[in-house]
Protein backbone atom coordinates (compact mmCIF):
# COMPACT_ATOMS: atom_id res chain seq x y z
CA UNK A 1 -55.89 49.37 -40.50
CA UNK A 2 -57.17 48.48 -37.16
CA UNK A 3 -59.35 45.18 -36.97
CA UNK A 4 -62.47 44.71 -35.04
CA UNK A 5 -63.38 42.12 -32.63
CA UNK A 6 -66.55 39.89 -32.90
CA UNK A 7 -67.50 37.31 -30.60
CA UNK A 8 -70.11 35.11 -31.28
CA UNK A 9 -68.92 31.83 -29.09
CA UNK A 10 -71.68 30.11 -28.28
CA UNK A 11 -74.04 31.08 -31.10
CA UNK A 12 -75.73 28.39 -33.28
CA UNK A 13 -75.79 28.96 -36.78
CA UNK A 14 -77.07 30.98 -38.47
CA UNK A 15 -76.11 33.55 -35.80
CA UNK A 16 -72.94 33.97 -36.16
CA UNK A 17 -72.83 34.43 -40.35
CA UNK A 18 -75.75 37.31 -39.48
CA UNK A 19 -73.88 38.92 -36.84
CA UNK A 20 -71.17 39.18 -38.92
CA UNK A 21 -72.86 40.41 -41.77
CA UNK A 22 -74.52 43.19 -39.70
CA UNK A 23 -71.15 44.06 -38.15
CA UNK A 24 -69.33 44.26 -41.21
CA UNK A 25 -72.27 47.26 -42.63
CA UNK A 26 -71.03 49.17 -39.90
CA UNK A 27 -67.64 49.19 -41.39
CA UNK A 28 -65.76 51.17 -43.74
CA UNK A 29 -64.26 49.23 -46.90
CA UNK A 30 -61.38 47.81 -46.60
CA UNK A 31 -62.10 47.33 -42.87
CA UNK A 32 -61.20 44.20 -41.53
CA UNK A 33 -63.14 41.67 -38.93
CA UNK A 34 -61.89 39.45 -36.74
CA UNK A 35 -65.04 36.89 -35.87
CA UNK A 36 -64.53 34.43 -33.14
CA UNK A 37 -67.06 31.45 -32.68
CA UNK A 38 -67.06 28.10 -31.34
CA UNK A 39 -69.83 26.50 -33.62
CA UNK A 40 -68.04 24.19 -36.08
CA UNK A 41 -71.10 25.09 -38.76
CA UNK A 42 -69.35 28.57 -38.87
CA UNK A 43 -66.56 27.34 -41.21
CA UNK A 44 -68.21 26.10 -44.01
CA UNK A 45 -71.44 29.40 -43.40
CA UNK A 46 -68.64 31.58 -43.27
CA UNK A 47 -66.90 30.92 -46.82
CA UNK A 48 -69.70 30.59 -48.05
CA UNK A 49 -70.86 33.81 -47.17
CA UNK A 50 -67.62 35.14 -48.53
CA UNK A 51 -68.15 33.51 -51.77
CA UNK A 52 -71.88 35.10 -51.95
CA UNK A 53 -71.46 38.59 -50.66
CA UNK A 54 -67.24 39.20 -52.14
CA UNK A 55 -65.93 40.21 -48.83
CA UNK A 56 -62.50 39.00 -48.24
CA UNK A 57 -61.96 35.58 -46.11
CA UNK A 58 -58.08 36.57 -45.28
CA UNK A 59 -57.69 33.91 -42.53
CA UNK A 60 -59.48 31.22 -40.36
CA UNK A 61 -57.73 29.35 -37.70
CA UNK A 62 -59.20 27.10 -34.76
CA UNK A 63 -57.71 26.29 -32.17
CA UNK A 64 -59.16 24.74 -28.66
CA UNK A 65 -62.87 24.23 -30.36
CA UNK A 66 -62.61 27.99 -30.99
CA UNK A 67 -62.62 29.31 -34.85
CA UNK A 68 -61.01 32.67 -35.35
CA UNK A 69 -61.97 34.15 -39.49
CA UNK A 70 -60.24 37.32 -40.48
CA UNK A 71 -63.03 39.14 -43.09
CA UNK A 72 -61.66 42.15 -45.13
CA UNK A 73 -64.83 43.89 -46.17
CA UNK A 74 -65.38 44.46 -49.77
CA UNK A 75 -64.51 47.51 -51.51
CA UNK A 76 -67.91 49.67 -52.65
């Protein structure tokens, strides 16, 4: 399944956990979500917002003060 790009670099939170969120009811199940951002806030918002709303965190990297999550959305 192909994965879709976010990029929210540069985005306080709670930006980036909403933009997410709205991108993610635009998908179909299963669909997965690639969300880049650069504010460190966004790693603990975004499991967290896993956790809440049982989407899928698959991955999260960072890597030059830019965090990459992978978000499978949840099945209906």
């Amino acid at each position: 399944m192909s994965e879709t790009v976010l990029d929210v670099k540069g985005l306080s939170c709670p930006l980036p956990v909403l933009r997410a969120n709205k991108a993610l009811r635009g998908l179909p199940p299963g669909a997965r979500l690639r969300l880049l951002a650069t504010d460190r806030a966004a790693v603990a918002d975004v499991q967290a917002f896993c956790r809440e709303t049982g989407h899928g965190l698959m991955a999260w990297s960072e890597e030059s003060g830019v965090f990459s999550f992978v978000i499978r959305k949840k099945e209906s």
